[in-house]
C-alpha atoms as a PDB file:
ATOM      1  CA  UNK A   1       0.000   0.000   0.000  1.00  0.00           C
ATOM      2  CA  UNK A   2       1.415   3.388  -0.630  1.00  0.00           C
ATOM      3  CA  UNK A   3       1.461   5.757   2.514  1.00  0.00           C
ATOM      4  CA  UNK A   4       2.546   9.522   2.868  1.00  0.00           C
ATOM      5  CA  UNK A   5       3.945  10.155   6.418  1.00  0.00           C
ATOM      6  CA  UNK A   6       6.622   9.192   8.305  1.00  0.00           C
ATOM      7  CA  UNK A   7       8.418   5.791   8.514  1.00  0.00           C
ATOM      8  CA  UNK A   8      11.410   4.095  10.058  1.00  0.00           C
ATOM      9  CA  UNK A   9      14.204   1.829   8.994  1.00  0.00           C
ATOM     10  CA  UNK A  10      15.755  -0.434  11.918  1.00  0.00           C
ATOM     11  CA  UNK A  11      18.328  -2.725  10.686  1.00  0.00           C
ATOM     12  CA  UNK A  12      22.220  -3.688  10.838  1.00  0.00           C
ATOM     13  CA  UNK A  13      23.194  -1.091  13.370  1.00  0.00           C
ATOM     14  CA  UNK A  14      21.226   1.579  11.450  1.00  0.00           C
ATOM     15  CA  UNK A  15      18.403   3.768  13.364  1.00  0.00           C
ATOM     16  CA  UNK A  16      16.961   6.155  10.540  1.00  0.00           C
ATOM     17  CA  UNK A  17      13.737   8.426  10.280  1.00  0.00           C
ATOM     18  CA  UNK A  18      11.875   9.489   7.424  1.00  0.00           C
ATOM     19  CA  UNK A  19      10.136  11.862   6.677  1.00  0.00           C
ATOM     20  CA  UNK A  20       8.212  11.670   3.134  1.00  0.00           C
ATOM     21  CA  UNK A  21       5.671  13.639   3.717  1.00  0.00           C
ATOM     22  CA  UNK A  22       8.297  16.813   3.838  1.00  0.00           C
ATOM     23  CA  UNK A  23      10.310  16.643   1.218  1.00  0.00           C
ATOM     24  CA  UNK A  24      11.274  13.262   0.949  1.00  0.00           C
ATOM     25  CA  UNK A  25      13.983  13.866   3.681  1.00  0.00           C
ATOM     26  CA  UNK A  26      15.781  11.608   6.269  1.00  0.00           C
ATOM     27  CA  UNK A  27      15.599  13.112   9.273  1.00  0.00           C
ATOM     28  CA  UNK A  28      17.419  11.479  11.729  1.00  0.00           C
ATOM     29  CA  UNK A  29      20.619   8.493  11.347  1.00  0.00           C
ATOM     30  CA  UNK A  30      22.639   6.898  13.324  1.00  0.00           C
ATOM     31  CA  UNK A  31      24.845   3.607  13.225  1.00  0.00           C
ATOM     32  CA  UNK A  32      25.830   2.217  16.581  1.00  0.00           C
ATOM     33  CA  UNK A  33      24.034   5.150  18.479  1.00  0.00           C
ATOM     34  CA  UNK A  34      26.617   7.853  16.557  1.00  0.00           C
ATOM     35  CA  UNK A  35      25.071  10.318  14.652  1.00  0.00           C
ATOM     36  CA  UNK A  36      25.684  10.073  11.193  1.00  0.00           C
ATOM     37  CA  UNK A  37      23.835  12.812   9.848  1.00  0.00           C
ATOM     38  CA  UNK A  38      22.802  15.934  12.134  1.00  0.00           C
ATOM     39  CA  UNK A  39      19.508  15.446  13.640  1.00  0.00           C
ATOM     40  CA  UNK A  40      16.504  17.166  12.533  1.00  0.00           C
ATOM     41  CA  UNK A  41      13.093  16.895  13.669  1.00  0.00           C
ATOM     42  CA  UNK A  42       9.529  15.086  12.265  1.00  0.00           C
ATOM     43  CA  UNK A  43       7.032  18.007  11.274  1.00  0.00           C
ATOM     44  CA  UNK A  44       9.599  20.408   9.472  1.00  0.00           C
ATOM     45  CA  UNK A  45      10.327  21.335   6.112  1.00  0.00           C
ATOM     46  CA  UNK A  46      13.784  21.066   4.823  1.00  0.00           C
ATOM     47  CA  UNK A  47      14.100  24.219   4.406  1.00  0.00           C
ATOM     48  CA  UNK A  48      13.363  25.098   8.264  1.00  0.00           C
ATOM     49  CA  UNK A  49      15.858  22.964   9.520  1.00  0.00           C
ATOM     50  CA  UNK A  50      19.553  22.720   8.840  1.00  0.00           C
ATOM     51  CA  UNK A  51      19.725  18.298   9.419  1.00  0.00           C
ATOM     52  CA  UNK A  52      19.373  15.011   7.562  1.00  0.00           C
ATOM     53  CA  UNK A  53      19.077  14.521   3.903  1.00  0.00           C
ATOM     54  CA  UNK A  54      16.934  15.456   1.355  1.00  0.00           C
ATOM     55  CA  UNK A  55      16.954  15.090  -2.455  1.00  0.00           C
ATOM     56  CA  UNK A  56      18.217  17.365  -5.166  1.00  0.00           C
ATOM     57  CA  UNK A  57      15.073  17.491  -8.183  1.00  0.00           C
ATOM     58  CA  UNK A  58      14.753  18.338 -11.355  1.00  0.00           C
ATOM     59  CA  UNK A  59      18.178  20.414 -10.487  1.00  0.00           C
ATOM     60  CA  UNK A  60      20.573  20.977  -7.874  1.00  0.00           C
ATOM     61  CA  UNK A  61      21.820  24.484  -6.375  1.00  0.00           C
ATOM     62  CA  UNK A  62      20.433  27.494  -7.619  1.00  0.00           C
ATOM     63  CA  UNK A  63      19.323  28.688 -10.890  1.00  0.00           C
ATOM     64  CA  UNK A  64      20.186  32.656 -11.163  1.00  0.00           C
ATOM     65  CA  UNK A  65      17.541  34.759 -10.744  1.00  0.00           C
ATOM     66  CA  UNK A  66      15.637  32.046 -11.152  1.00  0.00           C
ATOM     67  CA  UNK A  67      15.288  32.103 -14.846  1.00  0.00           C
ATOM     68  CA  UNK A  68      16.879  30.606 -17.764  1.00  0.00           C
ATOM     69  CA  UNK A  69      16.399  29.858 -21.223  1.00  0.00           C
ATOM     70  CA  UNK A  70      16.218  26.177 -22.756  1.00  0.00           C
ATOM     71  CA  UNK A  71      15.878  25.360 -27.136  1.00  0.00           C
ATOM     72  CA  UNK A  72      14.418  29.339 -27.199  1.00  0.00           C
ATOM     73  CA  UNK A  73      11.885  29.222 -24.909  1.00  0.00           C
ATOM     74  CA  UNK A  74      12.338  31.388 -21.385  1.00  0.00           C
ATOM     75  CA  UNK A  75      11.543  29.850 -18.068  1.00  0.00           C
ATOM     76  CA  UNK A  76      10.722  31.723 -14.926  1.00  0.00           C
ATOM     77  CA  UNK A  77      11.103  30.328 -11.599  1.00  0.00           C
ATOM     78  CA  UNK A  78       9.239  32.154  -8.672  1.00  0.00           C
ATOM     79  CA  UNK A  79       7.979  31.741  -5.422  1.00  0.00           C
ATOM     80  CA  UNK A  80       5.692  29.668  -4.027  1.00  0.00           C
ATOM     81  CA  UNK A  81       7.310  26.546  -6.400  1.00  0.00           C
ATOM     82  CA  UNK A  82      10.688  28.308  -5.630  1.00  0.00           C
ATOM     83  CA  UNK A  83      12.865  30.319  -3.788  1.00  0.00           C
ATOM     84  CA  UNK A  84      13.800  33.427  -4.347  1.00  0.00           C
ATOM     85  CA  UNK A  85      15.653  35.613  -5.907  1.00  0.00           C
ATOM     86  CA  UNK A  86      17.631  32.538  -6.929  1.00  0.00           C
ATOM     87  CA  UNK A  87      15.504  29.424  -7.464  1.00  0.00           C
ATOM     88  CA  UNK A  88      17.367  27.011  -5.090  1.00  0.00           C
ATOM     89  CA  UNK A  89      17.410  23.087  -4.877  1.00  0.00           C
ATOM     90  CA  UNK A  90      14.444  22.227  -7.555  1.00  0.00           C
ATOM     91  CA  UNK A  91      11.386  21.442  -6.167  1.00  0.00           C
ATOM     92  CA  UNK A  92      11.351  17.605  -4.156  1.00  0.00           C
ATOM     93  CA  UNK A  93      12.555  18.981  -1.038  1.00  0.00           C
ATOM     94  CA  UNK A  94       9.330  21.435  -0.919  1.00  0.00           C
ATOM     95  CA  UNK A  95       6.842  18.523  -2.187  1.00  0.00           C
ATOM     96  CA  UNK A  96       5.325  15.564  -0.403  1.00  0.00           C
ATOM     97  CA  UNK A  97       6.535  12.282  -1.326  1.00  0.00           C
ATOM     98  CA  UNK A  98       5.075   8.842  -1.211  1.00  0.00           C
ATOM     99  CA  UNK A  99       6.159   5.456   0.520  1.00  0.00           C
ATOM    100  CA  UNK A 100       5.816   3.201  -2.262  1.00  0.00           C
ATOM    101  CA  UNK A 101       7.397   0.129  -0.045  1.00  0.00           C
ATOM    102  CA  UNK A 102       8.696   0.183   3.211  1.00  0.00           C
ATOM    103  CA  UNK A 103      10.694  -3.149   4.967  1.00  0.00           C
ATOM    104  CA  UNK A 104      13.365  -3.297   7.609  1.00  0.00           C
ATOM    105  CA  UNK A 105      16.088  -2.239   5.854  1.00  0.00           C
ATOM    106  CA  UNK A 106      14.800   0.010   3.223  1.00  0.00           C
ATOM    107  CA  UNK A 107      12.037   2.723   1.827  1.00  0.00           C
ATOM    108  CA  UNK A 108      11.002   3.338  -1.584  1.00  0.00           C
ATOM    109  CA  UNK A 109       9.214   7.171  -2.002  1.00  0.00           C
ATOM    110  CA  UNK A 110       8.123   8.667  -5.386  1.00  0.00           C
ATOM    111  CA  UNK A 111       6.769  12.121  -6.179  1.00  0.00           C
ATOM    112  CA  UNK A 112       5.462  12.817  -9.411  1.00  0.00           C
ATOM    113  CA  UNK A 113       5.330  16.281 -11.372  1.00  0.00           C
ATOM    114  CA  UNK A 114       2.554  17.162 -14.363  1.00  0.00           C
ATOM    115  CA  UNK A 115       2.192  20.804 -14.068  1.00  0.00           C
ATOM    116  CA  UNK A 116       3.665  24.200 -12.652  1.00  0.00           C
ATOM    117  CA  UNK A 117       6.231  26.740 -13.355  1.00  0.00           C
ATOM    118  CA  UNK A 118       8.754  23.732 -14.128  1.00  0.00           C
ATOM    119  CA  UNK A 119       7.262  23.105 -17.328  1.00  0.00           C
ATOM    120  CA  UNK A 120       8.387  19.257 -17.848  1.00  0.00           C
ATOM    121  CA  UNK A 121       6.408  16.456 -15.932  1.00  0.00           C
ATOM    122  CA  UNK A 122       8.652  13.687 -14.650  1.00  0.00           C
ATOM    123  CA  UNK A 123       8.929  11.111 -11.997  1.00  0.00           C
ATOM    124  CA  UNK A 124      11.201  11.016  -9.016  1.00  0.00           C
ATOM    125  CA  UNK A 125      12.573   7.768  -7.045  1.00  0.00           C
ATOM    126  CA  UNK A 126      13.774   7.625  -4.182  1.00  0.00           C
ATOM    127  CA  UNK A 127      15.900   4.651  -2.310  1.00  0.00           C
ATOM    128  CA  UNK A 128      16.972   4.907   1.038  1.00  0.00           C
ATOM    129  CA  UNK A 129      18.423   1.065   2.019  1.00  0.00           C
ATOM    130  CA  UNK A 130      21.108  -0.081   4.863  1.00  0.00           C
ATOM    131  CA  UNK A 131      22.664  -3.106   4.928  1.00  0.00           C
ATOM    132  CA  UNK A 132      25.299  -4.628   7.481  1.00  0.00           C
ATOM    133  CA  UNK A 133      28.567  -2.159   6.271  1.00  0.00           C
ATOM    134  CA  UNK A 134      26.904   0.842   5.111  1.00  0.00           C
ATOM    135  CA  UNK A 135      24.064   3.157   3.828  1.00  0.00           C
ATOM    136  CA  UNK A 136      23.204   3.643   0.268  1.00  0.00           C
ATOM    137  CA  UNK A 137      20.594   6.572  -0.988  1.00  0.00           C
ATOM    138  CA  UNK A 138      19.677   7.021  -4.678  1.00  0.00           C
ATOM    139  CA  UNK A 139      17.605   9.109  -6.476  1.00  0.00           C
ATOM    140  CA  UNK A 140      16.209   8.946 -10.478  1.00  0.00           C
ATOM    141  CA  UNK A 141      14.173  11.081 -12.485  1.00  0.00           C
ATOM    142  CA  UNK A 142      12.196   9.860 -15.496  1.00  0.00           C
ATOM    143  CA  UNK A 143      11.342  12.195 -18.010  1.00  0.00           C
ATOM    144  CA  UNK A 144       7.231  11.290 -18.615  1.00  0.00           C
ATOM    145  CA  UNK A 145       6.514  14.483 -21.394  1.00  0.00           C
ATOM    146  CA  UNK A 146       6.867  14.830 -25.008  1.00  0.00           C
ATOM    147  CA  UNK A 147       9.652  17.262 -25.126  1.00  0.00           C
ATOM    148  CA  UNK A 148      13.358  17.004 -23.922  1.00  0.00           C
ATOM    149  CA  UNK A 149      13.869  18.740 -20.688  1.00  0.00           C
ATOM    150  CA  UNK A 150      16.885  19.886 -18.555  1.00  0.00           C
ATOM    151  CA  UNK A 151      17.557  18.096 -15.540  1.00  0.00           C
ATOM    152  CA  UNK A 152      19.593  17.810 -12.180  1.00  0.00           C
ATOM    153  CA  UNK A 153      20.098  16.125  -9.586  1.00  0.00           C
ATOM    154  CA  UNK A 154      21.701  15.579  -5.989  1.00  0.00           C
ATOM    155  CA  UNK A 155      22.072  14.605  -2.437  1.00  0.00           C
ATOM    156  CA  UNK A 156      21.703  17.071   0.000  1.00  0.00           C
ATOM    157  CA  UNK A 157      23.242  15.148   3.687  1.00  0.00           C
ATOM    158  CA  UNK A 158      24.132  17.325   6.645  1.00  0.00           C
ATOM    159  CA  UNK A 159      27.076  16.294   8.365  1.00  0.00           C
ATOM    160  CA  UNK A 160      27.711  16.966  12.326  1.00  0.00           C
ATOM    161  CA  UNK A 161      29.950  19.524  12.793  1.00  0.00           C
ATOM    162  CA  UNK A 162      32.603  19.479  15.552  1.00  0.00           C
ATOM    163  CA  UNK A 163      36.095  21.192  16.233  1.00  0.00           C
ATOM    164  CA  UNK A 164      37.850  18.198  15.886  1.00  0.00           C
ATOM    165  CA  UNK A 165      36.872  17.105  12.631  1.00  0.00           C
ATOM    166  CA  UNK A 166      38.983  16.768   9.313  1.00  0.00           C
ATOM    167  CA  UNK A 167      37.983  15.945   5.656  1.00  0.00           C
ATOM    168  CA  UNK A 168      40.145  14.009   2.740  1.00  0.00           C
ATOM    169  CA  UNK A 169      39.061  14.708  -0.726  1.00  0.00           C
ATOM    170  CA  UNK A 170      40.649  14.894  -4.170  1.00  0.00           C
ATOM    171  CA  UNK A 171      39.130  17.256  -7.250  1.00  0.00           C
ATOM    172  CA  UNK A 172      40.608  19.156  -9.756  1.00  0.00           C
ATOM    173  CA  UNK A 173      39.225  22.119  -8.938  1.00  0.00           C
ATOM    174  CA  UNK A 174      36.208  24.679  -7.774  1.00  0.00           C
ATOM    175  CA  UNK A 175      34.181  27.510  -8.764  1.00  0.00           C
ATOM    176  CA  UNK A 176      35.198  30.604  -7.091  1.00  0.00           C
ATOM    177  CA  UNK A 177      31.654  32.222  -6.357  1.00  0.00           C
ATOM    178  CA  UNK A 178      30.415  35.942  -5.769  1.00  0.00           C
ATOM    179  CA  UNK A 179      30.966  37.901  -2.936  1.00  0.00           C
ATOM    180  CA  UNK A 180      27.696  39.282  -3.428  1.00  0.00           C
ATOM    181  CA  UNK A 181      25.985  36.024  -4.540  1.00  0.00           C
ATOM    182  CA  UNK A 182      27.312  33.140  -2.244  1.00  0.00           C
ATOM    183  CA  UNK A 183      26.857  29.946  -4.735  1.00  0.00           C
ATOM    184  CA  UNK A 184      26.981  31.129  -7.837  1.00  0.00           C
ATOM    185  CA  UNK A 185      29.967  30.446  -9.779  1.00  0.00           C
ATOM    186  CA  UNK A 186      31.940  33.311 -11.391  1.00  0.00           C
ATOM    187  CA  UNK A 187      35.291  31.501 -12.165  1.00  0.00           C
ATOM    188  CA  UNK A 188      36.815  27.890 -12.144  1.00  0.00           C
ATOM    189  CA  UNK A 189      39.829  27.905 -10.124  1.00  0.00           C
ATOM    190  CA  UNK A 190      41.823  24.907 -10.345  1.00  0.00           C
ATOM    191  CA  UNK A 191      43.235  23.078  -6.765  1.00  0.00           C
ATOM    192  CA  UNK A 192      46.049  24.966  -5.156  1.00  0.00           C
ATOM    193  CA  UNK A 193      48.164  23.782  -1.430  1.00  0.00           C
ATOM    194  CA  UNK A 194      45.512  26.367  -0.156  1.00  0.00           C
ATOM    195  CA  UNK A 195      42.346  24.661  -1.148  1.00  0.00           C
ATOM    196  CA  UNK A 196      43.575  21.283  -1.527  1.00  0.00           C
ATOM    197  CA  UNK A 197      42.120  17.962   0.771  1.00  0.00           C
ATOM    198  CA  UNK A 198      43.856  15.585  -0.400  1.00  0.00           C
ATOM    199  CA  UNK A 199      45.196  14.654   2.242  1.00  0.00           C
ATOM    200  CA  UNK A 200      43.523  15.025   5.860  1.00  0.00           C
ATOM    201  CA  UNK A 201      42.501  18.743   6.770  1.00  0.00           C
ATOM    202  CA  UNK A 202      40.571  20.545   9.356  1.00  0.00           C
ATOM    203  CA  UNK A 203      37.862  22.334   8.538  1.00  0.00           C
ATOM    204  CA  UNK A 204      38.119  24.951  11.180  1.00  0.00           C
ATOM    205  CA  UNK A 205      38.313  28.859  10.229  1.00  0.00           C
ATOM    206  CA  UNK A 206      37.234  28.159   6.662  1.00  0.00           C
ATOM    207  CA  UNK A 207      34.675  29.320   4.716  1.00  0.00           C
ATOM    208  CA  UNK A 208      33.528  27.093   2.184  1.00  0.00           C
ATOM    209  CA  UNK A 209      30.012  27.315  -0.577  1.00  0.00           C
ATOM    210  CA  UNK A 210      31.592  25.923  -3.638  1.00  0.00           C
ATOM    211  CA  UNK A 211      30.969  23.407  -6.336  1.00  0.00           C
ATOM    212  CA  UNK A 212      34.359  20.960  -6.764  1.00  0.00           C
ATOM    213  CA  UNK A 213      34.886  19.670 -10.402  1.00  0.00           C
ATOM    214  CA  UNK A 214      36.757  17.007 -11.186  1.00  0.00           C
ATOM    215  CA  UNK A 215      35.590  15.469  -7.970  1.00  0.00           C
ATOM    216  CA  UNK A 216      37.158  10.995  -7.357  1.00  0.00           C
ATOM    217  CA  UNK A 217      33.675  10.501  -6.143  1.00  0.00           C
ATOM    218  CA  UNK A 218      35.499   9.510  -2.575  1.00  0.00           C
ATOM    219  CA  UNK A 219      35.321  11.453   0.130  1.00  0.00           C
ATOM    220  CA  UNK A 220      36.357  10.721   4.139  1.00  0.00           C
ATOM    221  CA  UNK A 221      35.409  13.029   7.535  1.00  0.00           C
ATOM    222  CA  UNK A 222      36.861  12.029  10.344  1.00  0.00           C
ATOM    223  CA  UNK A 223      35.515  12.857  13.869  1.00  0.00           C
ATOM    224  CA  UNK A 224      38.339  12.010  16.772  1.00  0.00           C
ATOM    225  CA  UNK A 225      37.310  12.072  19.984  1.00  0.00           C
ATOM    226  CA  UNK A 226      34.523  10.181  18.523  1.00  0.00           C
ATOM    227  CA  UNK A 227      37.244   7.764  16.940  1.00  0.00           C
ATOM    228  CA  UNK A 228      34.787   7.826  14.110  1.00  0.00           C
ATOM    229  CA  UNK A 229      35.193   7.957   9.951  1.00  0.00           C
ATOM    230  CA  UNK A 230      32.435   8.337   7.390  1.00  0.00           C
ATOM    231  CA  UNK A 231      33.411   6.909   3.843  1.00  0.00           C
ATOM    232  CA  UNK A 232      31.379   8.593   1.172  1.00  0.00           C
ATOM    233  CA  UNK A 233      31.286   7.303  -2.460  1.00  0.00           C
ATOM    234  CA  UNK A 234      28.861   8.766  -4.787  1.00  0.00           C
ATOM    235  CA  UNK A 235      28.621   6.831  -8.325  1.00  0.00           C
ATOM    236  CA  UNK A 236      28.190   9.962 -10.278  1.00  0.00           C
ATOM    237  CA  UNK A 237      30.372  10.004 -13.154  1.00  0.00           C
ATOM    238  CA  UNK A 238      30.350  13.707 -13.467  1.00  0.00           C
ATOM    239  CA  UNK A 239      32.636  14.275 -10.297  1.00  0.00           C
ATOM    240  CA  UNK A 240      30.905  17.570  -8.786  1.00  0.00           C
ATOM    241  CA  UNK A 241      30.499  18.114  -5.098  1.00  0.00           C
ATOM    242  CA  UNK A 242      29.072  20.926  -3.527  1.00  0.00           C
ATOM    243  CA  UNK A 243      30.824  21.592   0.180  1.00  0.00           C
ATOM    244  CA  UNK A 244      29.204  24.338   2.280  1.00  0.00           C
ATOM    245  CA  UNK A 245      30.825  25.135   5.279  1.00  0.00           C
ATOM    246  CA  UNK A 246      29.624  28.419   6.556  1.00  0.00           C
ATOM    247  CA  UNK A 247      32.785  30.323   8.743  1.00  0.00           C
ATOM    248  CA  UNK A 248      30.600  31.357  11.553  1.00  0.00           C
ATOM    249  CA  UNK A 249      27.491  28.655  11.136  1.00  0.00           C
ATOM    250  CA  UNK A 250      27.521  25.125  12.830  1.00  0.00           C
ATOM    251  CA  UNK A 251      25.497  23.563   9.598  1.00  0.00           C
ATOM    252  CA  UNK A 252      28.222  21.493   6.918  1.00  0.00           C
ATOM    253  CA  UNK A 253      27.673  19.356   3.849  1.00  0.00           C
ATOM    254  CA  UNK A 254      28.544  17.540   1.196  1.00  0.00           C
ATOM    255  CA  UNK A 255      26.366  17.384  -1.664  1.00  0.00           C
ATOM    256  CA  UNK A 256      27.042  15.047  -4.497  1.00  0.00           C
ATOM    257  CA  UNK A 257      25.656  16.828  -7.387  1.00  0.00           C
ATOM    258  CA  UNK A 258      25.083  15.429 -11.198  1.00  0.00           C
ATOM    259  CA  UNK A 259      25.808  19.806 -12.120  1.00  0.00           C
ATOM    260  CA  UNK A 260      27.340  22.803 -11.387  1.00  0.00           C
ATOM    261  CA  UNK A 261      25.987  25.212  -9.552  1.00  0.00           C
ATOM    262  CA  UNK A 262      23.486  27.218 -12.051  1.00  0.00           C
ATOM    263  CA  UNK A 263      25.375  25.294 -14.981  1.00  0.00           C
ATOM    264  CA  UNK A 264      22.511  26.172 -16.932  1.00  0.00           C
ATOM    265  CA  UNK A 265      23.420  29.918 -17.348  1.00  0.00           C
ATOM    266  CA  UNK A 266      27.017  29.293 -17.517  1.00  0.00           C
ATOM    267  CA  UNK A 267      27.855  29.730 -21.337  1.00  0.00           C
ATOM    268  CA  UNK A 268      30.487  27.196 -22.539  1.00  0.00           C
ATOM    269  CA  UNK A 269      30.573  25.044 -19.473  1.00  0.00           C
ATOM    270  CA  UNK A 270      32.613  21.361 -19.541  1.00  0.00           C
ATOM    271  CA  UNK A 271      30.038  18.619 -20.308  1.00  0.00           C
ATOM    272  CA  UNK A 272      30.615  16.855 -16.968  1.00  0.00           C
ATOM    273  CA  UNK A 273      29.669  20.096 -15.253  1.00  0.00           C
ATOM    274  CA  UNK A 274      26.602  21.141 -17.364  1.00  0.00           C
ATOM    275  CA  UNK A 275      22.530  19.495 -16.790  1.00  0.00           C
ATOM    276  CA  UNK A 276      21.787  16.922 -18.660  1.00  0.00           C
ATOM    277  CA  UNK A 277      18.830  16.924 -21.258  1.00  0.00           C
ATOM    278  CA  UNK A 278      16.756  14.273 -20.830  1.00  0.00           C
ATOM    279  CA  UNK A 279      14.485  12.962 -24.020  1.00  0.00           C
ATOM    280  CA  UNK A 280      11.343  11.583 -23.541  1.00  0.00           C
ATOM    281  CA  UNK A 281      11.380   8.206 -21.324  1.00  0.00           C
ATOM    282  CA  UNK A 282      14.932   9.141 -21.029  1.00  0.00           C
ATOM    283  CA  UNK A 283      16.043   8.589 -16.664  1.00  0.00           C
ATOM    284  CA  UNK A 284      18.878   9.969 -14.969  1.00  0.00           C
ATOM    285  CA  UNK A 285      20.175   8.830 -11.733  1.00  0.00           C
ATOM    286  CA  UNK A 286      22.511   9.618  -8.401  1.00  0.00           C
ATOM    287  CA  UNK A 287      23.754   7.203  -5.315  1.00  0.00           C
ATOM    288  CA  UNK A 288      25.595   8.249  -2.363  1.00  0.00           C
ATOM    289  CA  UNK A 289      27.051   5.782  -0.001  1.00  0.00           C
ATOM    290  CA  UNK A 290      28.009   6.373   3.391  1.00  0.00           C
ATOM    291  CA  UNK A 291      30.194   3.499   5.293  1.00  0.00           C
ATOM    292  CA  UNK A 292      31.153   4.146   8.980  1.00  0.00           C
ATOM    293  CA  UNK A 293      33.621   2.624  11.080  1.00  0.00           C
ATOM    294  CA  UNK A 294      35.202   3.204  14.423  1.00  0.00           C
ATOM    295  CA  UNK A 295      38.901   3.627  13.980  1.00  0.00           C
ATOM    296  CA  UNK A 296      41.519   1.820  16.638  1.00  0.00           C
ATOM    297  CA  UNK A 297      42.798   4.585  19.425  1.00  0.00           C
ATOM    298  CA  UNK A 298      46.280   3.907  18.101  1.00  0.00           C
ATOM    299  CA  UNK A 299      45.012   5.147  14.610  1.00  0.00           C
ATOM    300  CA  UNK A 300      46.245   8.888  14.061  1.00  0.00           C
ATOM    301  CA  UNK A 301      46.194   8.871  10.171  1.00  0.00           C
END
């Protein structure tokens, strides 16, 4: 039976809430009682709370002033769909979704689109499943018009934040963004000793809201005093990840992304950074998957 509402997965370790009925979003996860992603709370929009996971669809980021213009015709993106002045994150994390199957160790939601300001009906799939070394989420889109149609998509986790924590990554670069405009991308900047993690860095007095390029699809935080690390391996081919680590916040994430940040604006942008356009019964499709461990004491890597 299909549900909207609120669900649980309790399995291998794993402890996660769900929220469908807002957004699609995980709200709460933890492996062996350590939070994995930071906790949110049942009854609030993504968008009011800075926790969990939600998903990235038909596009990830923002779209500049929300508007563009796709095979000569102009789309406007406006509030109450979107957010303004930039339309931010696509539209599933502000739409209810539904539990097409729910078992132990694993929910399936959908959420379907035929009309609105996005012009393009598609379907959305969602796949949130834990098994006995780690947690995999995925997310598709199906395009169900007649036309081709832009699309995006992404994974939108919140990590916990603590002094003590480091990240490893390797890209080949970033998008330098807009003092005026956090997020949107104004120049590619390729890695430097400054800016790169490719080995094991703290995160503290930075001040990160970029999209990486050129991204391994790997990524590793490690929290000490916890003597925790979370693996993350996202299968998109495109290698873009979006890191937002406000200076003086307490929210940080790392979003696999399938684009650039408003990529479709940005004349002359690589293929692996630009939306894909999706013909008719054409899908695209995003994983992320997160594999904790606790690390020996003697283990100072």
């Amino acid at each position: 039976m299909w549900t909207t509402g609120q669900t649980e997965i309790v399995a291998h370790d794993w402890y996660i809430k769900i929220d469908a009925a807002r957004g699609g979003q995980i709200v709460e996860c933890t492996w062996r009682d350590q939070e994995i992603l930071a906790p949110g709370r049942f009854g609030f929009w993504p968008v009011d709370q800075h926790a969990g996971c939600f998903p990235l669809v038909p596009f990830s980021n923002r779209i500049h002033d929300a508007e563009f213009t796709f095979e000569g015709r102009k789309i406007l993106l406006s509030e109450p769909e979107f957010v303004m002045p930039h339309a931010l994150h696509g539209m599933g994390w502000r739409r209810a979704w539904v539990i097409r199957e729910s078992l132990p160790g694993s929910v399936e939601m959908v959420f379907g689109h035929h009309d609105g300001q996005w012009p393009w009906p598609f379907h959305a799939t969602q796949v949130v499943q834990a098994d006995a070394t780690s947690l995999t989420l995925s997310v598709s889109i199906l395009n169900t018009g007649h036309q081709r149609m832009p699309a995006g998509l992404g994974l939108h986790p919140y990590f916990p934040r603590t002094v003590d924590m480091r990240m490893r990554m390797a890209a080949e670069g970033y998008w330098r963004t807009a003092p005026d405009n956090p997020s949107l991308p104004v120049a590619w900047c390729a890695m430097s000793p400054e800016t790169d993690f490719g080995e094991f860095r703290s995160l503290k007095g930075m001040d990160l809201d970029n999209c990486f390029t050129g991204w391994n699809g790997h990524l590793t935080l490690d929290y000490p005093t916890n003597r925790l690390r979370i693996s993350m391996h996202a299968s998109s081919e495109r290698g873009n990840l979006v890191i937002y680590y406000p200076g003086d916040g307490e929210v940080f994430c790392c979003e696999p992304v399938s684009h650039a940040n408003n990529a479709i604006n940005v004349e002359n942008i690589p293929a692996p950074q630009a939306m894909d356009i999706l013909a008719p019964g054409e899908t695209l499709s995003i994983n992320m998957n997160l594999s904790p461990q606790f690390l020996p004491i003697e283990d100072d890597r």
